[in-house]
Protein backbone atom coordinates (compact mmCIF):
# COMPACT_ATOMS: atom_id res chain seq x y z
CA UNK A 1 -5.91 13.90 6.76
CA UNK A 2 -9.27 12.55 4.84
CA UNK A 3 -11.78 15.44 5.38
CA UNK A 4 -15.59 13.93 4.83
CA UNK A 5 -18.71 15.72 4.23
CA UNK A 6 -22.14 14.53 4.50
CA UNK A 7 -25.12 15.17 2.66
CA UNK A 8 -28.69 14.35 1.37
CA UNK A 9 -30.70 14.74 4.76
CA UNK A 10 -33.64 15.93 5.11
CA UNK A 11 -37.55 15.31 6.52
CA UNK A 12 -39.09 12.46 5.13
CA UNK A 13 -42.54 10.73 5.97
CA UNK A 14 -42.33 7.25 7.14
CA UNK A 15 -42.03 4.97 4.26
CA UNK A 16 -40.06 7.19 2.35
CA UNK A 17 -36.95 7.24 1.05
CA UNK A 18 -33.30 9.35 1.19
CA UNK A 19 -30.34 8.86 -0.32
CA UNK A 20 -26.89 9.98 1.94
CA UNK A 21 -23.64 11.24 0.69
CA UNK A 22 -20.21 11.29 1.89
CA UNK A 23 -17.53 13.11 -0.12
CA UNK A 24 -13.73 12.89 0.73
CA UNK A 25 -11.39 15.25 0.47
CA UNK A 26 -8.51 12.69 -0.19
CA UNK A 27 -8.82 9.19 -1.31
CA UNK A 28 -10.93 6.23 -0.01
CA UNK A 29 -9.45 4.11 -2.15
CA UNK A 30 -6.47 2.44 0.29
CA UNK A 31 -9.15 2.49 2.96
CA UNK A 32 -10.47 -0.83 4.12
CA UNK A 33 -13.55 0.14 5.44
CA UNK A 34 -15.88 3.05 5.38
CA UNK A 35 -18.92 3.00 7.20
CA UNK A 36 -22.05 5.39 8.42
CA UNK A 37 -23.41 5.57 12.22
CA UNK A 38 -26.03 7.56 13.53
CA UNK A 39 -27.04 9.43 16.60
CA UNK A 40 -30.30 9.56 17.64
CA UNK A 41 -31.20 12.56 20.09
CA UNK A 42 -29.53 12.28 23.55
CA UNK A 43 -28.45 8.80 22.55
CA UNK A 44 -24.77 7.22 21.88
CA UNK A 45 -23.55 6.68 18.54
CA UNK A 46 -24.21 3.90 16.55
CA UNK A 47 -23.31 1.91 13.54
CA UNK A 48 -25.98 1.90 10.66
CA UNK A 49 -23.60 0.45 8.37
CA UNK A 50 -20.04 -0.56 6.86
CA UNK A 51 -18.46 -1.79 3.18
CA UNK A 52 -14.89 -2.89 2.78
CA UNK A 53 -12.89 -1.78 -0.52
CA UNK A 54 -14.10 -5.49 -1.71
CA UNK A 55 -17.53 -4.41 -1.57
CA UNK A 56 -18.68 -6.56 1.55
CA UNK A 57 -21.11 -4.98 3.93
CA UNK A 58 -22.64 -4.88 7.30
CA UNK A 59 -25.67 -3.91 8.49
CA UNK A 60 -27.27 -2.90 12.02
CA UNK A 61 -30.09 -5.36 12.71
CA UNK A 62 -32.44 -3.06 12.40
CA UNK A 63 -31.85 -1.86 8.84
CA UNK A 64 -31.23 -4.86 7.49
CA UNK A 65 -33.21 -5.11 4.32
CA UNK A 66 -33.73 -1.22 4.21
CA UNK A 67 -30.67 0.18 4.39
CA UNK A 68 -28.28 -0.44 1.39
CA UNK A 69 -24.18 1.14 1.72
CA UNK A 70 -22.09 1.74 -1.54
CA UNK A 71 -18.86 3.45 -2.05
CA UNK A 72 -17.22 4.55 -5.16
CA UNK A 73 -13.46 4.88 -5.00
CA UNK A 74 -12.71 6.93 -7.95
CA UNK A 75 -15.38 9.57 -6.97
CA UNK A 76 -14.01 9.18 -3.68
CA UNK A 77 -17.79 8.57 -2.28
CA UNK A 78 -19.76 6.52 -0.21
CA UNK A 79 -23.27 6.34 -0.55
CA UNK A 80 -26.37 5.28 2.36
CA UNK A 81 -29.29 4.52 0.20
CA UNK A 82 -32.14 4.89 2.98
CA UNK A 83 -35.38 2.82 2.13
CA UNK A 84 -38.63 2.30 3.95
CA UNK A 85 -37.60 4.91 6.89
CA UNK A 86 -39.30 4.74 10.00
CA UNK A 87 -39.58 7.61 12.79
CA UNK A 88 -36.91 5.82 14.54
CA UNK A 89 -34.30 6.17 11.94
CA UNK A 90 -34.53 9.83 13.14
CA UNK A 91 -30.85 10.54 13.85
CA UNK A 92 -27.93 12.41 12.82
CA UNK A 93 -26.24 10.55 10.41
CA UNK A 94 -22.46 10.35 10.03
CA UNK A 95 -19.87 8.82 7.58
CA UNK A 96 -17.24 7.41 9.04
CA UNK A 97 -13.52 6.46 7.50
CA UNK A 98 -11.03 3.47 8.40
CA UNK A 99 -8.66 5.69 9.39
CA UNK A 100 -10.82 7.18 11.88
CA UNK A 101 -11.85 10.32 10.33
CA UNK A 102 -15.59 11.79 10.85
CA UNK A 103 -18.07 13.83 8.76
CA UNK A 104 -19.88 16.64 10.68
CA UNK A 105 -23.14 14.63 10.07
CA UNK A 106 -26.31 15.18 8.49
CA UNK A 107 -29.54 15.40 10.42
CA UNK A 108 -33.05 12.77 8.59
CA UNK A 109 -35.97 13.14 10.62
CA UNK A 110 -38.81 11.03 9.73
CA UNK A 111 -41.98 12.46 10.76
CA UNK A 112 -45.79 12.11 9.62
């Protein structure tokens, strides 16, 4: 089983910046897709964003343009590069494998 941990939350002000990461245990490299979805407070999960092992992403309509996703296989990484945040990209963020494994999340509030 591919264990994933998150990282790089935090507070931010609006218009600020973060930078995610999401280590494996094992290898992403025979994975087709990785992705990252968030939860917002009392709300369902959603997806923020996705990359295939060819490099192509997807993004949620409303991070399009802010949000940019990134994986490296021989680190065994994926990346959320988080630009421009606004308060409502307050959320537990989780990285999220192919093979349907899940990261315990990492909480970003953005807050003035």
């Amino acid at each position: 089983q591919v264990q994933l941990v998150e990282s790089g939350g935090g507070l931010v002000q609006p218009g600020g910046s973060l930078r995610l990461s999401c280590a494996a245990s094992g290898s992403i490299f025979s994975i087709y897709v990785m992705a990252w979805y968030r939860q917002a407070s009392g709300q369902q999960r959603e997806l923020v964003a996705s990359i295939s092992t060819g490099g192509s992403t997807k993004y949620a309509d409303s991070v399009k343009g802010r949000f940019t996703i990134s994986r490296d296989n021989a680190k065994n990484m994926v990346y959320l590069q988080m630009n421009s945040l606004k308060p409502e990209d307050t959320a537990v963020y989780y990285c999220w494998s192919g093979n349907r494994y899940w990261g315990q999340g990492t909480q970003v509030t953005v807050s003035s």
